[in-house]
C-alpha atoms as a PDB file:
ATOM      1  CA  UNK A   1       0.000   0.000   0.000  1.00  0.00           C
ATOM      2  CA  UNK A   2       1.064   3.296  -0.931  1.00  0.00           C
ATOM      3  CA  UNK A   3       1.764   6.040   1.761  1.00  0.00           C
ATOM      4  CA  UNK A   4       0.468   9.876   1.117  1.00  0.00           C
ATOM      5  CA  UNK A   5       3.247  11.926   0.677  1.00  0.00           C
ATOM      6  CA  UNK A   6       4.584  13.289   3.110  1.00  0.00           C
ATOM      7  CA  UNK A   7       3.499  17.033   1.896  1.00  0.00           C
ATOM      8  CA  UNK A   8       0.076  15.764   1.559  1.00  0.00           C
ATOM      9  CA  UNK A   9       0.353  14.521   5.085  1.00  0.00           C
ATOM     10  CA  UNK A  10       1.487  17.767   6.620  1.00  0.00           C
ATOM     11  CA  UNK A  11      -1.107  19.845   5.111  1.00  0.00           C
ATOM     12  CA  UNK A  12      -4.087  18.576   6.202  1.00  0.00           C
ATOM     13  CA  UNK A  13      -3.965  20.002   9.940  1.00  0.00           C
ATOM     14  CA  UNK A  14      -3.299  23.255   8.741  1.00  0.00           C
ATOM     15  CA  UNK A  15      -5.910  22.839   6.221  1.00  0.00           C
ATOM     16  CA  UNK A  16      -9.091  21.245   8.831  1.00  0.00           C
ATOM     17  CA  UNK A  17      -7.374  24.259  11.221  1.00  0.00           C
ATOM     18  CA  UNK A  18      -7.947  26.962   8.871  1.00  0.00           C
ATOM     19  CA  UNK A  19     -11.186  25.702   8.645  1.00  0.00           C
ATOM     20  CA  UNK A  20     -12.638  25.682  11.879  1.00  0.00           C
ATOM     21  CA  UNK A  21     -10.347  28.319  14.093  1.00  0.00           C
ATOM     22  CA  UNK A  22     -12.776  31.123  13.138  1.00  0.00           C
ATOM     23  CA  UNK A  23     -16.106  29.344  14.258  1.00  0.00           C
ATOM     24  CA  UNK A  24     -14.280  28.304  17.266  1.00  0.00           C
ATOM     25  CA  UNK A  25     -13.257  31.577  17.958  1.00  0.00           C
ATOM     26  CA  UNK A  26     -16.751  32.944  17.195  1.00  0.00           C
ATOM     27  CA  UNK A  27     -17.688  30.548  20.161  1.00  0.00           C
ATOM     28  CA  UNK A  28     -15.250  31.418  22.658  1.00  0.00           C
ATOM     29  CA  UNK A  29     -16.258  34.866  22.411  1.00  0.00           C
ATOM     30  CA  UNK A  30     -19.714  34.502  22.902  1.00  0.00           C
ATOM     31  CA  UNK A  31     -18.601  32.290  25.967  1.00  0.00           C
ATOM     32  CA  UNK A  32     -16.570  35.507  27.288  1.00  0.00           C
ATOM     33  CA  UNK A  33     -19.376  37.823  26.577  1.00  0.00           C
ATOM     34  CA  UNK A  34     -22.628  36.292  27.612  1.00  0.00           C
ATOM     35  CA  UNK A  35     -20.893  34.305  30.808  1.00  0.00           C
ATOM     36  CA  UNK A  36     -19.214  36.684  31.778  1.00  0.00           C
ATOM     37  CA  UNK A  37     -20.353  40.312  33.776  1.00  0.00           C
ATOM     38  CA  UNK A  38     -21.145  42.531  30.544  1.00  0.00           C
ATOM     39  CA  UNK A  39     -24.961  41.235  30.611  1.00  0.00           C
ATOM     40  CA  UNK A  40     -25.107  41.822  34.329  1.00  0.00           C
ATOM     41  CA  UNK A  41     -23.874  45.119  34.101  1.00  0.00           C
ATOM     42  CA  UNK A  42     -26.179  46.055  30.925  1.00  0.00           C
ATOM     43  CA  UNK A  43     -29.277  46.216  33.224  1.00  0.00           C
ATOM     44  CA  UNK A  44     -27.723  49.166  34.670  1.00  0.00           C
ATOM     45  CA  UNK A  45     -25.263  50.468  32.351  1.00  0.00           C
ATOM     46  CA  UNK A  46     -25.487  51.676  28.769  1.00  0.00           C
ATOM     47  CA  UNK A  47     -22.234  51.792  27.849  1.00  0.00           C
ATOM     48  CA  UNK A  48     -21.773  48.215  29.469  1.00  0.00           C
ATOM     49  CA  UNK A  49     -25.071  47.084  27.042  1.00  0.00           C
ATOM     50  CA  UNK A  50     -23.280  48.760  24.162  1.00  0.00           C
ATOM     51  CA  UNK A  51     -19.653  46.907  24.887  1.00  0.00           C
ATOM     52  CA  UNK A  52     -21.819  43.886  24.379  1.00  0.00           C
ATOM     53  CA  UNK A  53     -23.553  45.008  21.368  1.00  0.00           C
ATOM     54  CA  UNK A  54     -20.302  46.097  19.439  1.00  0.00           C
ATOM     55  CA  UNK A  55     -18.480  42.850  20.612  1.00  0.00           C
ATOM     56  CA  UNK A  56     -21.283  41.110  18.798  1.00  0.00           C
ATOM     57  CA  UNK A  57     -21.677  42.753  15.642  1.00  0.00           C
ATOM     58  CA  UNK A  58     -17.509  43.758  15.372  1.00  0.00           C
ATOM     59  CA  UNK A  59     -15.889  40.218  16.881  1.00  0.00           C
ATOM     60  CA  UNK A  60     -18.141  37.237  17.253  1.00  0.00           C
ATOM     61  CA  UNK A  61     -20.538  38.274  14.313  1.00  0.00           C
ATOM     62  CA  UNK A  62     -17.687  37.979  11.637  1.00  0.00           C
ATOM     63  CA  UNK A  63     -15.619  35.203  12.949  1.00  0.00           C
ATOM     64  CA  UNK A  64     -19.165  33.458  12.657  1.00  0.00           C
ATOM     65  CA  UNK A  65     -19.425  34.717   9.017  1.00  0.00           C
ATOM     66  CA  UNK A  66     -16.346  33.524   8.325  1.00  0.00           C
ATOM     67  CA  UNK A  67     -16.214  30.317   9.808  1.00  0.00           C
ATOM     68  CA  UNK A  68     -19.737  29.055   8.073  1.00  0.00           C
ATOM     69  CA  UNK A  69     -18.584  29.694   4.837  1.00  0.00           C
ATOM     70  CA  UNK A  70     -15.221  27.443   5.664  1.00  0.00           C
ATOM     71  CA  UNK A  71     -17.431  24.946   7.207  1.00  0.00           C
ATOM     72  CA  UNK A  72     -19.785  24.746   3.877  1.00  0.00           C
ATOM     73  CA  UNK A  73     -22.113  27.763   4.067  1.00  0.00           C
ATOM     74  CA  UNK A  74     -21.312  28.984   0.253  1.00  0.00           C
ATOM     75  CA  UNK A  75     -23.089  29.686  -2.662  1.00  0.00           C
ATOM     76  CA  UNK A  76     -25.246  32.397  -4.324  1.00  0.00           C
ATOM     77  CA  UNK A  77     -29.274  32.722  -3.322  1.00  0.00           C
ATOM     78  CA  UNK A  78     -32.313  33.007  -5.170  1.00  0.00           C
ATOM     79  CA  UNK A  79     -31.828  36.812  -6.606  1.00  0.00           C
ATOM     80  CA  UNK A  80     -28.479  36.698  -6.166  1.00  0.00           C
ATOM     81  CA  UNK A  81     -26.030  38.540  -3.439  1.00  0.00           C
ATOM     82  CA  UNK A  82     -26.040  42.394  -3.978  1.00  0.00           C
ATOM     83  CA  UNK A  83     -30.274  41.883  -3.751  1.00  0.00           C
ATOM     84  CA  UNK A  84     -29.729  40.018  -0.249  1.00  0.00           C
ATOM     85  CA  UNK A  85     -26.659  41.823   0.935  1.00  0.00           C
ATOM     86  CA  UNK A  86     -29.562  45.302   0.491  1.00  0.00           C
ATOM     87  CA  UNK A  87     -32.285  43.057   2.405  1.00  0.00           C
ATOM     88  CA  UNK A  88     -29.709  41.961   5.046  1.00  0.00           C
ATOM     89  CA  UNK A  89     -28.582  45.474   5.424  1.00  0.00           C
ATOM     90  CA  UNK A  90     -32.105  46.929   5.949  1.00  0.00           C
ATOM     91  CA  UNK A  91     -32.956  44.087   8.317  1.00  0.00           C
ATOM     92  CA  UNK A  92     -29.804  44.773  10.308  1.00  0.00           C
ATOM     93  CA  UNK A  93     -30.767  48.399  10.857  1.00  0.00           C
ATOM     94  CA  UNK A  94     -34.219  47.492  11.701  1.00  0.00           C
ATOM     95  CA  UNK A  95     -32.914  44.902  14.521  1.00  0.00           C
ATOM     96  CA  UNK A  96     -30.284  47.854  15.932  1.00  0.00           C
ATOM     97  CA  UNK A  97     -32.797  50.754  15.717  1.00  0.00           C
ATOM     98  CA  UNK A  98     -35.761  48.653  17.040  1.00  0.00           C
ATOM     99  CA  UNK A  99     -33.813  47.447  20.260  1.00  0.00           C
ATOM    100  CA  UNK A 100     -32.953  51.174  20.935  1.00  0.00           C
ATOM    101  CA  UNK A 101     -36.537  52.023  21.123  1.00  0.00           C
ATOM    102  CA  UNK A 102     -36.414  53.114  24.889  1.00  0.00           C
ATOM    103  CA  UNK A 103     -39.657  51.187  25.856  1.00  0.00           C
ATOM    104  CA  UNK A 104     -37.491  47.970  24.040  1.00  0.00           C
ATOM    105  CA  UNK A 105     -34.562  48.979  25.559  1.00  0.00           C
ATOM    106  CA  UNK A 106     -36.208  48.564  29.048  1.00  0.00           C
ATOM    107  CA  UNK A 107     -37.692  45.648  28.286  1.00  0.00           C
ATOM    108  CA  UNK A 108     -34.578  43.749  27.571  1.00  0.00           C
ATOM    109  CA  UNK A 109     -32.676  44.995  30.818  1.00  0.00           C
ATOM    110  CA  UNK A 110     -35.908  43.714  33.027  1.00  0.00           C
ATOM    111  CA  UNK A 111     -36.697  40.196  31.185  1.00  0.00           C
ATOM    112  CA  UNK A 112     -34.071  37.976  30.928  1.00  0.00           C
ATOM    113  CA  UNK A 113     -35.997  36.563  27.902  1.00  0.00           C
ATOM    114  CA  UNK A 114     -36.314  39.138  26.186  1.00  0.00           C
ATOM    115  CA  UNK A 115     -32.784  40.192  26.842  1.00  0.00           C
ATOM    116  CA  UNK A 116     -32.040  36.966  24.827  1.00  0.00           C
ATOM    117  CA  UNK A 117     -33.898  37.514  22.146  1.00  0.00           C
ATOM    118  CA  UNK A 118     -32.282  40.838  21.712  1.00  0.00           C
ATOM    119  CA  UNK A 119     -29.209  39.467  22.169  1.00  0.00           C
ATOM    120  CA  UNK A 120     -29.494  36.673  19.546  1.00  0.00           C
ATOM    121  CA  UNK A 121     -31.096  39.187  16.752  1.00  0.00           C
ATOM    122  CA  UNK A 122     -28.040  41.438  17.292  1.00  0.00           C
ATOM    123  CA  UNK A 123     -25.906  38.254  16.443  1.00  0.00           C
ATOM    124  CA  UNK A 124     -27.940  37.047  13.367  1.00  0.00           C
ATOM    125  CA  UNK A 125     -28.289  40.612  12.119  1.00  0.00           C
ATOM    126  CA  UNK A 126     -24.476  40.909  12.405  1.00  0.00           C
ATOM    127  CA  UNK A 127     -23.961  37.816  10.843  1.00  0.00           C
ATOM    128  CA  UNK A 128     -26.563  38.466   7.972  1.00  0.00           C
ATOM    129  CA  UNK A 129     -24.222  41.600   6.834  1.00  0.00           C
ATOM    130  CA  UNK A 130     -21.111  39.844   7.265  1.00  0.00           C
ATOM    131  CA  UNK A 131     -22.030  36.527   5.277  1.00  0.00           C
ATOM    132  CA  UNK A 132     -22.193  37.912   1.834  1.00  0.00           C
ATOM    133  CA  UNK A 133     -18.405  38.828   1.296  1.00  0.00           C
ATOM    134  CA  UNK A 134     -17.567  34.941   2.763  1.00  0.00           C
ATOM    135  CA  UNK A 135     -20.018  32.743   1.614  1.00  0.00           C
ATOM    136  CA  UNK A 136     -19.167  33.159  -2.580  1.00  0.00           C
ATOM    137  CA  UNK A 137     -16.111  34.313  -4.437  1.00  0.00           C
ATOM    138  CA  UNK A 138     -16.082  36.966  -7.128  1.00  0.00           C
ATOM    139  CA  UNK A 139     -17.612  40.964  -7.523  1.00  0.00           C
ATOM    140  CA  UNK A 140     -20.735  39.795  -7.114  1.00  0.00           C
ATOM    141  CA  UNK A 141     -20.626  38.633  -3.681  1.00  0.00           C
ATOM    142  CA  UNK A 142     -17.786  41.693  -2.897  1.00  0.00           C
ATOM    143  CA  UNK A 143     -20.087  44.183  -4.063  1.00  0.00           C
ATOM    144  CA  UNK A 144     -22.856  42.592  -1.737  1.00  0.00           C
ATOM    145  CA  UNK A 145     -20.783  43.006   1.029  1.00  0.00           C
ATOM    146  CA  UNK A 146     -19.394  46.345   0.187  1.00  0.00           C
ATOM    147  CA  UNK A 147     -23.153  47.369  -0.017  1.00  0.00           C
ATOM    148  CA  UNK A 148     -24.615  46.091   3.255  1.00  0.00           C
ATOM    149  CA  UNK A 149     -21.587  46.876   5.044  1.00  0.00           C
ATOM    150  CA  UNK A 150     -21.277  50.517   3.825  1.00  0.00           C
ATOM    151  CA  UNK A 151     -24.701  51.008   4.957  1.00  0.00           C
ATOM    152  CA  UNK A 152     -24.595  49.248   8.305  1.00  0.00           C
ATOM    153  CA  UNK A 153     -21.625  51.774   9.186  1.00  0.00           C
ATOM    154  CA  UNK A 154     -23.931  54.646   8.057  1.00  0.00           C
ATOM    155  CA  UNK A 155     -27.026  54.044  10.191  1.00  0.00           C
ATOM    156  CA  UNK A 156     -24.662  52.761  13.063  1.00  0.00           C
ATOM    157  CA  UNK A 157     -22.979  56.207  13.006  1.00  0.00           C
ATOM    158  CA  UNK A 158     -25.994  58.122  12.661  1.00  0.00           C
ATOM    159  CA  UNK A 159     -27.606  56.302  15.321  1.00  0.00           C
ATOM    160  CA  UNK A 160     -24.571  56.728  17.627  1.00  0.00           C
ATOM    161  CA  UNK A 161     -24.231  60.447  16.484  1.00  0.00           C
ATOM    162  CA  UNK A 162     -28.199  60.788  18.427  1.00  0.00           C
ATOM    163  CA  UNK A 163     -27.166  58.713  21.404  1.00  0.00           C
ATOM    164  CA  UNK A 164     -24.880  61.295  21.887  1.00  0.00           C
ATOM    165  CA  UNK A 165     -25.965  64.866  21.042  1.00  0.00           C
ATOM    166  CA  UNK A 166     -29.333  63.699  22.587  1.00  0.00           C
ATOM    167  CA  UNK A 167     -29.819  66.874  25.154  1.00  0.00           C
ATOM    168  CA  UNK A 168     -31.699  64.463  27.595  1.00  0.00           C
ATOM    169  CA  UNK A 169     -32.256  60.908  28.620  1.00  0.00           C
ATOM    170  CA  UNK A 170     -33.939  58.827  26.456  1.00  0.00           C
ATOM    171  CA  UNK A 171     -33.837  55.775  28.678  1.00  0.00           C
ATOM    172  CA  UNK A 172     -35.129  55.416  32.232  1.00  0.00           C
ATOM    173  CA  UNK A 173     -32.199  56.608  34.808  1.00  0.00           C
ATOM    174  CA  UNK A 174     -31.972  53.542  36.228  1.00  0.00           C
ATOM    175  CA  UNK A 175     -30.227  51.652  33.078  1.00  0.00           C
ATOM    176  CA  UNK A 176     -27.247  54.422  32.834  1.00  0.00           C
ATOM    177  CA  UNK A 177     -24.830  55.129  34.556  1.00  0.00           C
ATOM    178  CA  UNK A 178     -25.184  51.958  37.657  1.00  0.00           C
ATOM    179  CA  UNK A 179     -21.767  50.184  36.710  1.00  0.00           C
ATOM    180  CA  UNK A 180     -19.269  53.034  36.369  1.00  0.00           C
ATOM    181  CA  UNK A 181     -19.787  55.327  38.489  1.00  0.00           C
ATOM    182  CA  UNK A 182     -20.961  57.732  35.385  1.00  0.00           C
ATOM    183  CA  UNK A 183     -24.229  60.300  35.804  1.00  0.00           C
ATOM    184  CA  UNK A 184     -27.123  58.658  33.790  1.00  0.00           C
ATOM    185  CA  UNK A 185     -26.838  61.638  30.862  1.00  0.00           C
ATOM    186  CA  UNK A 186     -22.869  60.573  30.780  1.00  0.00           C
ATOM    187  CA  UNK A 187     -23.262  56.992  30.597  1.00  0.00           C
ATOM    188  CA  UNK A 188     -26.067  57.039  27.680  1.00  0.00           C
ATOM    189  CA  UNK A 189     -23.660  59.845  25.969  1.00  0.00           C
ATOM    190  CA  UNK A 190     -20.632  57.496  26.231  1.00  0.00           C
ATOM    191  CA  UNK A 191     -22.679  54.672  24.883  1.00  0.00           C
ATOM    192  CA  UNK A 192     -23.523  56.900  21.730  1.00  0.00           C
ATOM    193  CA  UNK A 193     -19.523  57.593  21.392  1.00  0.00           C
ATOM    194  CA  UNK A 194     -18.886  53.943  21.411  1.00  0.00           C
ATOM    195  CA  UNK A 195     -21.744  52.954  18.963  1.00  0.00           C
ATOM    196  CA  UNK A 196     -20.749  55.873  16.464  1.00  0.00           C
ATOM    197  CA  UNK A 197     -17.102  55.127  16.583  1.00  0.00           C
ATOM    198  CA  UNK A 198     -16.466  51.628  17.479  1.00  0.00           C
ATOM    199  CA  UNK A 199     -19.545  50.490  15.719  1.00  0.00           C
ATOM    200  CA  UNK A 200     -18.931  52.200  12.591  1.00  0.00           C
ATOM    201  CA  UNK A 201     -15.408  51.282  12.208  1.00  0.00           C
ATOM    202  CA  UNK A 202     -15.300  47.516  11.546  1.00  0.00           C
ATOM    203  CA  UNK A 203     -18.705  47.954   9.276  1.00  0.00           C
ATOM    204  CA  UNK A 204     -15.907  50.917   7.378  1.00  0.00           C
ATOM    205  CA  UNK A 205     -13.113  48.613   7.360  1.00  0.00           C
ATOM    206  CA  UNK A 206     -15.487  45.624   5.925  1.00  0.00           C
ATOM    207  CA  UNK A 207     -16.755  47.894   3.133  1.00  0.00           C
ATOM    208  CA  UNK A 208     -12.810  48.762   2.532  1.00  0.00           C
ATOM    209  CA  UNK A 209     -11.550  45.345   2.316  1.00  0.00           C
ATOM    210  CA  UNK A 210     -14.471  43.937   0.043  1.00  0.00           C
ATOM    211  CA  UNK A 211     -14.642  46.882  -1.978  1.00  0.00           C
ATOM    212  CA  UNK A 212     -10.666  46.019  -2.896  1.00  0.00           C
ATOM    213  CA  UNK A 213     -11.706  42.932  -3.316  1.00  0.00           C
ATOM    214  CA  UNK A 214     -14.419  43.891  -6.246  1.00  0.00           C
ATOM    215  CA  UNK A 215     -12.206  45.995  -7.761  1.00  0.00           C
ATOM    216  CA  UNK A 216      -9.335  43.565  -8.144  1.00  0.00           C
ATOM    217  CA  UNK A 217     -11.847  40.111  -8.525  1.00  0.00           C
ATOM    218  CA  UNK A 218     -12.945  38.679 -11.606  1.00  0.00           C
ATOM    219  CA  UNK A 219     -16.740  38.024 -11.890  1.00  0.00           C
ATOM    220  CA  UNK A 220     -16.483  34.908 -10.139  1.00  0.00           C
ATOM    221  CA  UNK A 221     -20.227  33.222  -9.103  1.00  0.00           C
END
């Protein structure tokens, strides 16, 4: 019987490594963020509920984008990917701008299951907007990408923009401001900061990379 050479041999943990190291990353930071304090703390805190948010939608959401598509989850839809990267976009912002509803908001820091169900939209709206630019090779999937990203990091900026420049509270004083030590007006102000600029930033840097990626790809599927 004829051994594999030796080449062949080597390869293949790097290759089954490659391929699972971003879903099991995905997991071990939604181990760190939902076991540890941040969802404790996001009862009373709004810039601890937004560290959670952004670690979603910025870590965990595209290490889960990335690691479906090495574990199988490619191909091009029904309509194909710059129609669904739009849809995924638009249901992204509706997720992000419905949980910061204030009566929503409040909901989610009282009731722990509706806390999970925000938390889990945030994650499947994140991954939505990722997926596109991972799942399918070529401009058509890169322009996809480029398209819901670019207009994720829009709405999150606008969004954080209001959080901030907001002249009073918009959620109930008891949800800002209990962790750090910050005045309720502070707290919701610094959670706007973090939303506009750490929200927006690894939506920008998405848009970048796959819009590099269009310009240099061939059509591909």
């Amino acid at each position: 019987m004829t051994s594999p050479p030796i080449s062949t041999l080597s390869s293949e943990p790097a290759l089954s490594l490659r391929r699972v190291w971003p879903l099991g990353s995905a997991m071990i930071v939604l181990a760190a963020l939902w076991g540890g304090p941040l969802p404790r703390l996001a009862q009373v805190s709004f810039t601890a509920h937004m560290a959670l948010h952004l670690a979603l939608i910025g870590i965990a959401a595209p290490l889960a984008a990335l690691g479906l598509a090495r574990a199988g989850a490619r191909g091009t839809p029904p309509g194909g990917w710059v129609l669904w990267g739009v849809l995924f976009a638009g249901f992204e912002m509706m997720v992000v701008w419905g949980w910061h509803v204030p009566a929503l908001h409040e909901a989610a820091a009282l009731v722990p299951w509706i806390f999970a169900a925000q938390q889990a939209s945030f994650l499947l709206a994140g991954l939505f907007v990722w997926l596109p630019g991972f799942a399918a090779s070529g401009q058509a999937s890169a322009g996809a990408a480029t398209v819901a990203l670019a207009l994720s990091f829009m709405h999150m900026s606008m969004l954080g923009v209001l959080l901030t420049t907001a002249p009073g509270l918009l959620y109930p004083a008891g949800l800002c401001g209990g962790a750090f030590g910050l005045d309720p007006l502070t707290d919701q102000r610094l959670g706007g900061v973090m939303m506009a600029v750490f929200g927006g930033l690894p939506y920008l840097a998405g848009a970048v990379a796959f819009a590099h990626r269009l310009l240099t790809e061939g059509p591909g599927r």
